[in-house]
C-alpha atoms as a PDB file:
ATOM      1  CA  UNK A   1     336.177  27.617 155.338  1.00  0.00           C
ATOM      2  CA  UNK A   2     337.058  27.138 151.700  1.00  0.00           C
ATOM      3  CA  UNK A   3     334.569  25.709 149.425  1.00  0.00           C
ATOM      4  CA  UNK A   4     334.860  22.424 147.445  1.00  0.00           C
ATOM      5  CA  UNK A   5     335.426  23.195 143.663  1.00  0.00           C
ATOM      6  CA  UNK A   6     333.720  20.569 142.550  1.00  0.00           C
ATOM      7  CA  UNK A   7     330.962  20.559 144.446  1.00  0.00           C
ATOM      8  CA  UNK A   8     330.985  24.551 145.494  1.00  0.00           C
ATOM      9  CA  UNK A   9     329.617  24.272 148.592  1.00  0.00           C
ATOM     10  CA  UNK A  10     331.323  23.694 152.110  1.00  0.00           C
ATOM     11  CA  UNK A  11     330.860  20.548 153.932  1.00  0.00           C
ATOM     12  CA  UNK A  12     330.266  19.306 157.867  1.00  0.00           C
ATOM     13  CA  UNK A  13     333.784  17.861 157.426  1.00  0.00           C
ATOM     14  CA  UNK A  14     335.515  21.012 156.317  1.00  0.00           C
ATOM     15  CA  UNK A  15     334.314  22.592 159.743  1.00  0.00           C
ATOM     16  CA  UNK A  16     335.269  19.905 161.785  1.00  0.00           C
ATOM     17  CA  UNK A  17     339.009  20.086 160.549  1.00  0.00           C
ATOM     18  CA  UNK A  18     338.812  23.262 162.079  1.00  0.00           C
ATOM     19  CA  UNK A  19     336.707  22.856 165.207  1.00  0.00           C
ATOM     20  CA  UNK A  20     338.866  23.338 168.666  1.00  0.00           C
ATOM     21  CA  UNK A  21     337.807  23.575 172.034  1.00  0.00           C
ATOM     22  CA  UNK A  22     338.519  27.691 172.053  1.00  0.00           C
ATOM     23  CA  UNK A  23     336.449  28.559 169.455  1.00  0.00           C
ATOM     24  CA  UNK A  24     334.231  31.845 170.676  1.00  0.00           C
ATOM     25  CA  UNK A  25     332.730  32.529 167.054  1.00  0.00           C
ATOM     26  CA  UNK A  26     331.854  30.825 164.459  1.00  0.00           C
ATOM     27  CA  UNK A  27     329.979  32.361 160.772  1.00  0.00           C
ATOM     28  CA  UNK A  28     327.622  30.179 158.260  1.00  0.00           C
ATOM     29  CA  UNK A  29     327.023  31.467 155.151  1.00  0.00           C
ATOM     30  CA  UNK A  30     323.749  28.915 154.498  1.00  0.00           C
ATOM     31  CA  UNK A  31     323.720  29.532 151.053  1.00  0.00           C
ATOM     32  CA  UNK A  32     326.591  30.905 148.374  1.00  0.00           C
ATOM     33  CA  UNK A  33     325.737  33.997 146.522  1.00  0.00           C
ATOM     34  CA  UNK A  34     328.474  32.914 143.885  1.00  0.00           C
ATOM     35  CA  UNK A  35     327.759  28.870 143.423  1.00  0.00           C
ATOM     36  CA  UNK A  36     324.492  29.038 144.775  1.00  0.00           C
ATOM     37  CA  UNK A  37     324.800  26.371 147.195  1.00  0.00           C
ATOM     38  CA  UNK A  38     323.528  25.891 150.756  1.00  0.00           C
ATOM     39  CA  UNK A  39     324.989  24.316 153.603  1.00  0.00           C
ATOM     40  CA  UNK A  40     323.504  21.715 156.218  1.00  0.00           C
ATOM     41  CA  UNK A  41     323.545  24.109 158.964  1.00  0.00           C
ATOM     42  CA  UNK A  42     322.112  22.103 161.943  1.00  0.00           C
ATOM     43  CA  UNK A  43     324.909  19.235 160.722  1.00  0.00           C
ATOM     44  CA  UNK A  44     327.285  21.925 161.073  1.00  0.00           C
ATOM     45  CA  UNK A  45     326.186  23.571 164.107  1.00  0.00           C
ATOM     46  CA  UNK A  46     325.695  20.603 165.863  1.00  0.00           C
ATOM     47  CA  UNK A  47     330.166  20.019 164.971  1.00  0.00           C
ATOM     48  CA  UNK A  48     330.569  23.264 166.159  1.00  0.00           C
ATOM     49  CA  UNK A  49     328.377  22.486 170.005  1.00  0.00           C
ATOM     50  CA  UNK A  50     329.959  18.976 169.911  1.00  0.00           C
ATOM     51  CA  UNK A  51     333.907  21.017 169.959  1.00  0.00           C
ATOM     52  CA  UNK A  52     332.778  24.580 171.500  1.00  0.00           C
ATOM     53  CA  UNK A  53     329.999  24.144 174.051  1.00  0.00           C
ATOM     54  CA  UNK A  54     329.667  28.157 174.798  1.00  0.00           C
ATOM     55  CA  UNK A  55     330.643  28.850 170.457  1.00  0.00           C
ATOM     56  CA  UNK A  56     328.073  31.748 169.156  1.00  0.00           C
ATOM     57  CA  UNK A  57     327.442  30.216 166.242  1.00  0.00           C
ATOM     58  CA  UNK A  58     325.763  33.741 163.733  1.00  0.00           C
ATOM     59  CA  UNK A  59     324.683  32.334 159.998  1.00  0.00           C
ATOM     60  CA  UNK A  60     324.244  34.404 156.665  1.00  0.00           C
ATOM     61  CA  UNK A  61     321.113  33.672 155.058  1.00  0.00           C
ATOM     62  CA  UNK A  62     320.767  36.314 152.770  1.00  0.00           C
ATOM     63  CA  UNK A  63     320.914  34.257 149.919  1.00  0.00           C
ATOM     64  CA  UNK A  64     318.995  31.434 151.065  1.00  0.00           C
ATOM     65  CA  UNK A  65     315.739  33.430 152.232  1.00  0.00           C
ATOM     66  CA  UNK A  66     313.819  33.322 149.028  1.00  0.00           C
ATOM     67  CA  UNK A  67     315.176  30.152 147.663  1.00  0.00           C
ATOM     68  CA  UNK A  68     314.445  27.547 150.127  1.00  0.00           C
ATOM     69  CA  UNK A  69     312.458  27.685 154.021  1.00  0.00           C
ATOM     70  CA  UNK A  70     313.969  28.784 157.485  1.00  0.00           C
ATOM     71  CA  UNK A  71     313.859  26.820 160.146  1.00  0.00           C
ATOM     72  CA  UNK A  72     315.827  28.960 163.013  1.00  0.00           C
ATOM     73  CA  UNK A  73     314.731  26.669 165.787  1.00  0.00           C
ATOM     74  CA  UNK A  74     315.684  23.462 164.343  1.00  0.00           C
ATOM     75  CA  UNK A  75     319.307  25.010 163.934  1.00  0.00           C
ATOM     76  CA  UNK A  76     320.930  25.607 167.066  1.00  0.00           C
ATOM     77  CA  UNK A  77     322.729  28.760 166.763  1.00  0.00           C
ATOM     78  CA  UNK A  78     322.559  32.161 168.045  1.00  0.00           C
ATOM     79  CA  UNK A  79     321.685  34.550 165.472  1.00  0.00           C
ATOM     80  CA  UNK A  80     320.304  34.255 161.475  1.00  0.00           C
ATOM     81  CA  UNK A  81     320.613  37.878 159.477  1.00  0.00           C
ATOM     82  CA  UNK A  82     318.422  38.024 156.321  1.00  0.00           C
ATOM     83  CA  UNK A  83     318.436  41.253 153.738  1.00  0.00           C
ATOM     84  CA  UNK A  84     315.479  41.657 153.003  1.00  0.00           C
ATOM     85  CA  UNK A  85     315.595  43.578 149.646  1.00  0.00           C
ATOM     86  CA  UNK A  86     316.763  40.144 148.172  1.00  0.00           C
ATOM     87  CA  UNK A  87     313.000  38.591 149.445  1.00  0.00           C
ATOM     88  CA  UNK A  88     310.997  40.804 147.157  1.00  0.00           C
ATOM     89  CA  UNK A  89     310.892  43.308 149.961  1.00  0.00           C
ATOM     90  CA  UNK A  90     312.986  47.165 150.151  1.00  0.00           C
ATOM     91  CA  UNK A  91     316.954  48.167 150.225  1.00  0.00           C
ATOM     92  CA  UNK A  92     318.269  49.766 153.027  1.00  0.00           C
ATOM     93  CA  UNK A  93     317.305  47.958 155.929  1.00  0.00           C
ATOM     94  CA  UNK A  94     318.264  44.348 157.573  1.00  0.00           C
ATOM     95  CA  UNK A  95     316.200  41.626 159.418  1.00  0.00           C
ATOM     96  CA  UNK A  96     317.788  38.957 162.123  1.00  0.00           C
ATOM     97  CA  UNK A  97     317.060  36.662 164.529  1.00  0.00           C
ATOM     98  CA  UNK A  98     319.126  36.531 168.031  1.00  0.00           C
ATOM     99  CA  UNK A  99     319.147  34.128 170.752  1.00  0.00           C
ATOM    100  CA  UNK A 100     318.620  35.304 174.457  1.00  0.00           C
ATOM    101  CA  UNK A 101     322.142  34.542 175.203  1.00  0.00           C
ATOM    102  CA  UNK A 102     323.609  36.644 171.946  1.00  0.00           C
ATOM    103  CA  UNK A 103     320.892  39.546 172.661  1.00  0.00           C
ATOM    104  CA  UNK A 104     322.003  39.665 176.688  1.00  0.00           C
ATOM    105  CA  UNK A 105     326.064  39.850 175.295  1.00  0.00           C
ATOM    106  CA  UNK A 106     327.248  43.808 175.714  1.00  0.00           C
ATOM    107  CA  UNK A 107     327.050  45.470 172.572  1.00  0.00           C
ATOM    108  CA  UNK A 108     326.988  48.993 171.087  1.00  0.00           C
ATOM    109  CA  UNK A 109     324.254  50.923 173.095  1.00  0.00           C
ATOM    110  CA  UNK A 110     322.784  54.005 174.151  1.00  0.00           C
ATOM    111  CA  UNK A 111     323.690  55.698 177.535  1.00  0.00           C
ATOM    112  CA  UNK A 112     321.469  54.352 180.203  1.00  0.00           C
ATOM    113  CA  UNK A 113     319.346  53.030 177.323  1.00  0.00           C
ATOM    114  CA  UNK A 114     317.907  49.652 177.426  1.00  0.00           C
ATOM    115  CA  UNK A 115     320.505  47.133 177.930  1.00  0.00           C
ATOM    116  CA  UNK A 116     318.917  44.104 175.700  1.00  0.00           C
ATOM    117  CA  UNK A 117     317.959  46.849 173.099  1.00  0.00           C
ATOM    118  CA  UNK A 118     320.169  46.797 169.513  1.00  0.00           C
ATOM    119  CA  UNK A 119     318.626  49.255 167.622  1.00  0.00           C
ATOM    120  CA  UNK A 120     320.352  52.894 168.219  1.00  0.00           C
ATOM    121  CA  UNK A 121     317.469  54.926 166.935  1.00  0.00           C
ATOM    122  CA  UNK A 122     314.126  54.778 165.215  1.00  0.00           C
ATOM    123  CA  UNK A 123     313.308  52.326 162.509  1.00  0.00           C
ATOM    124  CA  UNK A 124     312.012  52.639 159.085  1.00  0.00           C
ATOM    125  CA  UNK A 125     308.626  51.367 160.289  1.00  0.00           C
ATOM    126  CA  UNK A 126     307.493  51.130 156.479  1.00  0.00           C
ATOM    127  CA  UNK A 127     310.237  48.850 155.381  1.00  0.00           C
ATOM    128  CA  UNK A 128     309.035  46.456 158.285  1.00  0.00           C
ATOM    129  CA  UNK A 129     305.510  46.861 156.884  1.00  0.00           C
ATOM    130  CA  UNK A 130     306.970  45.470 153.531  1.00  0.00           C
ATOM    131  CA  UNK A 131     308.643  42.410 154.869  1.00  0.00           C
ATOM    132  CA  UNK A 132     305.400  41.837 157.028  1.00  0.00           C
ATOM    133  CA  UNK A 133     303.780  41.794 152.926  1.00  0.00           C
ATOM    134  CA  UNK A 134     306.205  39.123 151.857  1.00  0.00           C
ATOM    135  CA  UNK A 135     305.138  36.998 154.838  1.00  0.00           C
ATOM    136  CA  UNK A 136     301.392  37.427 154.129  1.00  0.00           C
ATOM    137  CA  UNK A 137     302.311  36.679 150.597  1.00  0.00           C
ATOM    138  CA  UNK A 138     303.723  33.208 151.674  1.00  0.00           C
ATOM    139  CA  UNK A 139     300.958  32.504 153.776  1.00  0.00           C
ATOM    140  CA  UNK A 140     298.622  33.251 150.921  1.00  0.00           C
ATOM    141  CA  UNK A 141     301.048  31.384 148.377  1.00  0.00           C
ATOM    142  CA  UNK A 142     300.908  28.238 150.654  1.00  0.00           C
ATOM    143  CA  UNK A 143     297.029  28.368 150.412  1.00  0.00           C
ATOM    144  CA  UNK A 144     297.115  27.668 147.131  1.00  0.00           C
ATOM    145  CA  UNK A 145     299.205  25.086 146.697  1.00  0.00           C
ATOM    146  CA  UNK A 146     297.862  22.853 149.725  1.00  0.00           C
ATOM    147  CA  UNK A 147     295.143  22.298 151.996  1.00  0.00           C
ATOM    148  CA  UNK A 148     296.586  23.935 154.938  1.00  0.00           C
ATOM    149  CA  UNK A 149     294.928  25.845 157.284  1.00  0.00           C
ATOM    150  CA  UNK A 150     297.658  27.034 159.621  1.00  0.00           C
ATOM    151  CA  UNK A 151     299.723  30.049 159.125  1.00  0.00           C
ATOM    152  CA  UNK A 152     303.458  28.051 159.838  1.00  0.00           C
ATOM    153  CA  UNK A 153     301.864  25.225 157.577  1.00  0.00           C
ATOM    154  CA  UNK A 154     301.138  27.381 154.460  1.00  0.00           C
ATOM    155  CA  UNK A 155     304.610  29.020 155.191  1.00  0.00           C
ATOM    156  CA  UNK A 156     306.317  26.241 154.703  1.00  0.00           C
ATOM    157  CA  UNK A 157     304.008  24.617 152.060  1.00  0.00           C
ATOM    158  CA  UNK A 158     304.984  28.031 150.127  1.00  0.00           C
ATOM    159  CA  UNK A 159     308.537  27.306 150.662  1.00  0.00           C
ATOM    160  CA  UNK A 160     308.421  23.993 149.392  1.00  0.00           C
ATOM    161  CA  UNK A 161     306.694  24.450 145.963  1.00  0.00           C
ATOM    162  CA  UNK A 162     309.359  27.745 145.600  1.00  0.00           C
ATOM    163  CA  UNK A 163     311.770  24.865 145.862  1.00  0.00           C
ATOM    164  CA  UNK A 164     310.385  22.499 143.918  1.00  0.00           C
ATOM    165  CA  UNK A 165     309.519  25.339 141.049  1.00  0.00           C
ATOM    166  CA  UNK A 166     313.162  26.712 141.005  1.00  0.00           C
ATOM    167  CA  UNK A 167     314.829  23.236 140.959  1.00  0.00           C
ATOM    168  CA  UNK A 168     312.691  22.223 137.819  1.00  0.00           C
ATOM    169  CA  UNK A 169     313.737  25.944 136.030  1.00  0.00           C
ATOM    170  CA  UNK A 170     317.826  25.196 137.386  1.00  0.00           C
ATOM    171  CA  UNK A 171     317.398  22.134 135.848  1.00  0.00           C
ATOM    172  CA  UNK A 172     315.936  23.031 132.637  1.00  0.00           C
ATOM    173  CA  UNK A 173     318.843  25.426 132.383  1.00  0.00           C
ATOM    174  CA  UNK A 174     321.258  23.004 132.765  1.00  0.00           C
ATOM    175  CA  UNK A 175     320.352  20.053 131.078  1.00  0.00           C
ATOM    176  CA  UNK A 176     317.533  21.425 128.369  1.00  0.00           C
ATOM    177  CA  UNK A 177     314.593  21.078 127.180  1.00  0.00           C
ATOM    178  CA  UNK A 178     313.049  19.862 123.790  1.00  0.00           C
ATOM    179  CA  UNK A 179     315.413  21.175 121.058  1.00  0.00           C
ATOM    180  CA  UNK A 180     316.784  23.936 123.535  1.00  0.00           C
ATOM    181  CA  UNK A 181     320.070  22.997 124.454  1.00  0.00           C
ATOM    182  CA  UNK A 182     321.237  22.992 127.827  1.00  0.00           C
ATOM    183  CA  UNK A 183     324.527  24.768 129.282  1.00  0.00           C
ATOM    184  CA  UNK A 184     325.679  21.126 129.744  1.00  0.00           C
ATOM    185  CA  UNK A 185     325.984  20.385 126.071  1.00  0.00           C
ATOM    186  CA  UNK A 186     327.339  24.115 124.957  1.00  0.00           C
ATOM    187  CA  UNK A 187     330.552  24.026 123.606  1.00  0.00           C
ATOM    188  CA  UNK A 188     332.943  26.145 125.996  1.00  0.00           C
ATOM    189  CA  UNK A 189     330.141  26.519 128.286  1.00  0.00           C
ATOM    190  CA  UNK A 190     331.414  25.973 131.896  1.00  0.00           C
ATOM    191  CA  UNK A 191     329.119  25.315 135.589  1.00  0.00           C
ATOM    192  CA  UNK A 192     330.662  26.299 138.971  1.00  0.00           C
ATOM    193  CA  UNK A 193     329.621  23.677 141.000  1.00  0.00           C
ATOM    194  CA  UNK A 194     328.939  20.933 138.669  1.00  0.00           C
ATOM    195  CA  UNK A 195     325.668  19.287 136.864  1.00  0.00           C
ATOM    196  CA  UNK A 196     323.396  17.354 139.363  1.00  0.00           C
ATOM    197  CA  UNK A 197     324.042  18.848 142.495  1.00  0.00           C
ATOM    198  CA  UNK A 198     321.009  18.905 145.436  1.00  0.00           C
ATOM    199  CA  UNK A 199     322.792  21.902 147.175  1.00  0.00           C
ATOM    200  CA  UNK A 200     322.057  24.426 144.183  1.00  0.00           C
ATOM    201  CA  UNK A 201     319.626  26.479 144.917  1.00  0.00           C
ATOM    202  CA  UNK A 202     317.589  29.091 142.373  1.00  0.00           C
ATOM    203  CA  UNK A 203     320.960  30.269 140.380  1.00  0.00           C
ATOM    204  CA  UNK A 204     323.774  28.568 138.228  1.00  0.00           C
ATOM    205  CA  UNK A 205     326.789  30.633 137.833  1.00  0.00           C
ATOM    206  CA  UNK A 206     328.416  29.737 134.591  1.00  0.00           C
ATOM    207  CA  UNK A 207     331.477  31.183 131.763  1.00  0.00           C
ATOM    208  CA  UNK A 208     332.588  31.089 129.009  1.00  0.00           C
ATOM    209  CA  UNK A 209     335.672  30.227 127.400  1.00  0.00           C
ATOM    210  CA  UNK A 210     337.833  32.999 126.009  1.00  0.00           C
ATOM    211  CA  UNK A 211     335.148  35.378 126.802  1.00  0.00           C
ATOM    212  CA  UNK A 212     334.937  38.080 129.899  1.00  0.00           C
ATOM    213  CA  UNK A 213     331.945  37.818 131.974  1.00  0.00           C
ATOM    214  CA  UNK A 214     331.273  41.444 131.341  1.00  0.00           C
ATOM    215  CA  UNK A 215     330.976  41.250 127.842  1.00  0.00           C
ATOM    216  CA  UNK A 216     328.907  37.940 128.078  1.00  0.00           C
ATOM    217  CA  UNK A 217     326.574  39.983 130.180  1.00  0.00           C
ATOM    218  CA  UNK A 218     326.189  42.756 127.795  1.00  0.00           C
ATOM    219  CA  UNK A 219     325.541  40.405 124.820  1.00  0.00           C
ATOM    220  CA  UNK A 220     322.871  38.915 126.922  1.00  0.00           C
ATOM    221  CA  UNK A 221     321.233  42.475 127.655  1.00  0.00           C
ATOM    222  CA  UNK A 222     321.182  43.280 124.211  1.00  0.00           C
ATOM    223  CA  UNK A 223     318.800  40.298 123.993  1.00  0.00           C
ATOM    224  CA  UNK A 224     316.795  41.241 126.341  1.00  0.00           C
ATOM    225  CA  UNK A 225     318.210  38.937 129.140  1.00  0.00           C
ATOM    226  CA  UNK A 226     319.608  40.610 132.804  1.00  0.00           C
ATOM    227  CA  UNK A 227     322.529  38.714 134.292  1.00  0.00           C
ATOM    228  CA  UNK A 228     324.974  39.556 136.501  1.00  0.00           C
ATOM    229  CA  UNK A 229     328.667  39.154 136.271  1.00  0.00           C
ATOM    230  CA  UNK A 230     330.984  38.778 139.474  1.00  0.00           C
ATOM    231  CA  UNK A 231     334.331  38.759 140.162  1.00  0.00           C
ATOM    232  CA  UNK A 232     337.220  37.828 142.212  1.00  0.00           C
ATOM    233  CA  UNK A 233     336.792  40.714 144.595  1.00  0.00           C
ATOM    234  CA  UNK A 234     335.876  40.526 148.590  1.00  0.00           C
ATOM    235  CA  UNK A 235     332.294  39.712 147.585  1.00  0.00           C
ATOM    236  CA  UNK A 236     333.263  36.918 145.122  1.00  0.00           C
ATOM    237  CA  UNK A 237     337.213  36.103 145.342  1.00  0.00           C
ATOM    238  CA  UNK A 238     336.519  33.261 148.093  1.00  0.00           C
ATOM    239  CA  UNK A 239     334.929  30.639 145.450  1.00  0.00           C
ATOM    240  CA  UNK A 240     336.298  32.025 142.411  1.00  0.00           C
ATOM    241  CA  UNK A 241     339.999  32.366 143.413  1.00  0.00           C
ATOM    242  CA  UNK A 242     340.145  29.202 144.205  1.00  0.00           C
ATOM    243  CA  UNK A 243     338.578  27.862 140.412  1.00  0.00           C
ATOM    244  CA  UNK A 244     341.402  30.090 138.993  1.00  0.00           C
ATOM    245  CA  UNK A 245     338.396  32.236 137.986  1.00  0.00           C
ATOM    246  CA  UNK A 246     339.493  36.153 137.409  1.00  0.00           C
ATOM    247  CA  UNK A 247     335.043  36.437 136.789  1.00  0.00           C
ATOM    248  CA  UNK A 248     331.911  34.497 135.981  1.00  0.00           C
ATOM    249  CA  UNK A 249     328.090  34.767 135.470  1.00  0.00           C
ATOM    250  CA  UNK A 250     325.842  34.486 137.740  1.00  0.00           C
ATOM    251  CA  UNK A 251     321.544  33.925 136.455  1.00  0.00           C
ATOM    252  CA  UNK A 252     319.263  33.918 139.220  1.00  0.00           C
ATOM    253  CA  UNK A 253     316.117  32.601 139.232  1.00  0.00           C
ATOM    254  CA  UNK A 254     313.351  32.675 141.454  1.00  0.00           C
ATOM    255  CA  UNK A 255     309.719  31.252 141.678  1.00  0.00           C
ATOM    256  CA  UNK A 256     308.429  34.165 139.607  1.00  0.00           C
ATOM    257  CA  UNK A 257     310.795  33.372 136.672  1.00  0.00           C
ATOM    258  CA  UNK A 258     309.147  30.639 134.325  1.00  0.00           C
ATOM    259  CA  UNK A 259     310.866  27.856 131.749  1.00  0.00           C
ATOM    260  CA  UNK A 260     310.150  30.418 128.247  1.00  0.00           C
ATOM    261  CA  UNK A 261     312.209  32.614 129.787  1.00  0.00           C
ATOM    262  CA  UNK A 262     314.846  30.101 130.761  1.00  0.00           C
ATOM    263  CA  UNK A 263     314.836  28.527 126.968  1.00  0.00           C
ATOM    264  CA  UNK A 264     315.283  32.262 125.990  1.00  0.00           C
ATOM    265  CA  UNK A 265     318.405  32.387 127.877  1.00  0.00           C
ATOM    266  CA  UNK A 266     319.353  28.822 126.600  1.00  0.00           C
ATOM    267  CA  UNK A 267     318.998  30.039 123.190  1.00  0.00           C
ATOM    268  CA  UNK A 268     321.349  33.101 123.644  1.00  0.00           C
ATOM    269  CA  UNK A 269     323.645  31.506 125.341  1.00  0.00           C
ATOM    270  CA  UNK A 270     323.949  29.185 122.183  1.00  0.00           C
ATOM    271  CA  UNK A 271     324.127  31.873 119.908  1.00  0.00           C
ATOM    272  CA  UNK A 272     326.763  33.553 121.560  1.00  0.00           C
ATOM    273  CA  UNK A 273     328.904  30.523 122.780  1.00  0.00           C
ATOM    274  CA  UNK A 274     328.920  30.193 118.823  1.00  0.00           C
END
């Protein structure tokens, strides 16, 4: 599905232009590691059911995981693959979700192993430990920023006030703050995916004019600032193609990160953008 340039997301109708009664598989990428936008993926889903009853319907949320809550059961699909090194937890290892019906399909297996079983051999039982850290630290996060006392409900207090937190720092970045200018008002300063958008979630991606990504990146290392550039490669090409984008910047954010450090940015970016 190609995203919208203006808005850089993909929308229900985009799918349904597609949707036919044949469909066996269909992929959601819930949230864009390039524009930083998520998806309504129980609108979506519920397109894909309406044209392709028996459709396994798998979803990317490798981006969205630390940015905004999971819901898995309120999306009817089949399967929801997370990496966990990008939720404050290890590399090398990957966490998903599948539904009886996608777990029961034949699949790559051991001889006279279990059938249901997908795991060929034994698993780094310490990088599970970490991930079960990161949930203990959202339970504990959503204790103190509400009254609740059950385990879901201080999950998903947690993920609210992550949400809440990172749209007040994307925000800052884009529009400003006191006499720190915002990427809105710097000169040759361009936003994939526009200014107010409610799908943007914890990162702006950004260039600017006349200068490579790379370089911009660099000058923002050399004050201090990490950034990352991508480019029009199998990772990035889908939304940047499109933009007539050879490379951009993408600044990530997350609840840790905290508005000095965005003005910081703001500043550099000013400096640099001349």
């Amino acid at each position: 599905m190609p995203h919208n340039n203006d808005t850089g997301t993909v929308s229900v109708e985009a799918y349904k232009a597609a949707l036919r009664p044949d469909l066996r598989v269909a992929t959601i990428i819930h949230t864009s590691p390039v524009s930083g936008m998520s998806v309504d993926v129980a609108a979506i889903a519920a397109e894909i059911r309406q044209a392709a009853p028996e459709c396994l319907i798998i979803v990317d949320g490798i981006q969205h995981a630390a940015h905004g809550q999971i819901d898995i059961k309120s999306y009817g699909i089949d399967g929801y693959a997370i990496s966990p090194y990008k939720m404050f937890s290890r590399h090398g290892y990957g966490m998903a979700w599948a539904s009886g019906r996608l777990t029961a399909l034949p699949h790559e297996n051991l001889d006279g192993g279990p059938q249901k079983a997908w795991e060929l051999g034994t698993r780094d039982t310490g990088a599970y430990a970490t991930l079960s850290d990161v949930v203990g630290y959202l339970e504990w996060l959503g204790g103190k920023v509400s009254k609740a006392t059950d385990r879901r409900e201080k999950i998903e207090a947690a993920a609210k006030v992550i949400h809440d937190h990172e749209k007040d720092l994307t925000d800052t970045m884009i529009h400003g703050i006191g006499n720190h200018t915002g990427l809105k008002d710097i000169a040759k300063v361009n936003i994939i995916g526009g200014i107010d958008n409610p799908a943007r979630e914890g990162l702006v991606s950004c260039w600017i004019d006349g200068m490579h990504s790379t370089d911009l990146v660099s000058e923002l290392r050399d004050r201090g600032i990490r950034v990352h550039a991508r480019k029009d490669d199998h990772y990035s090409g889908g939304v940047l193609i499109p933009l007539g984008r050879t490379d951009c910047i993408r600044v990530s954010l997350c609840h840790y990160n905290t508005k000095d450090e965005v003005t910081r940015f703001l500043d550099a970016m000013a400096e640099i953008a001349g």
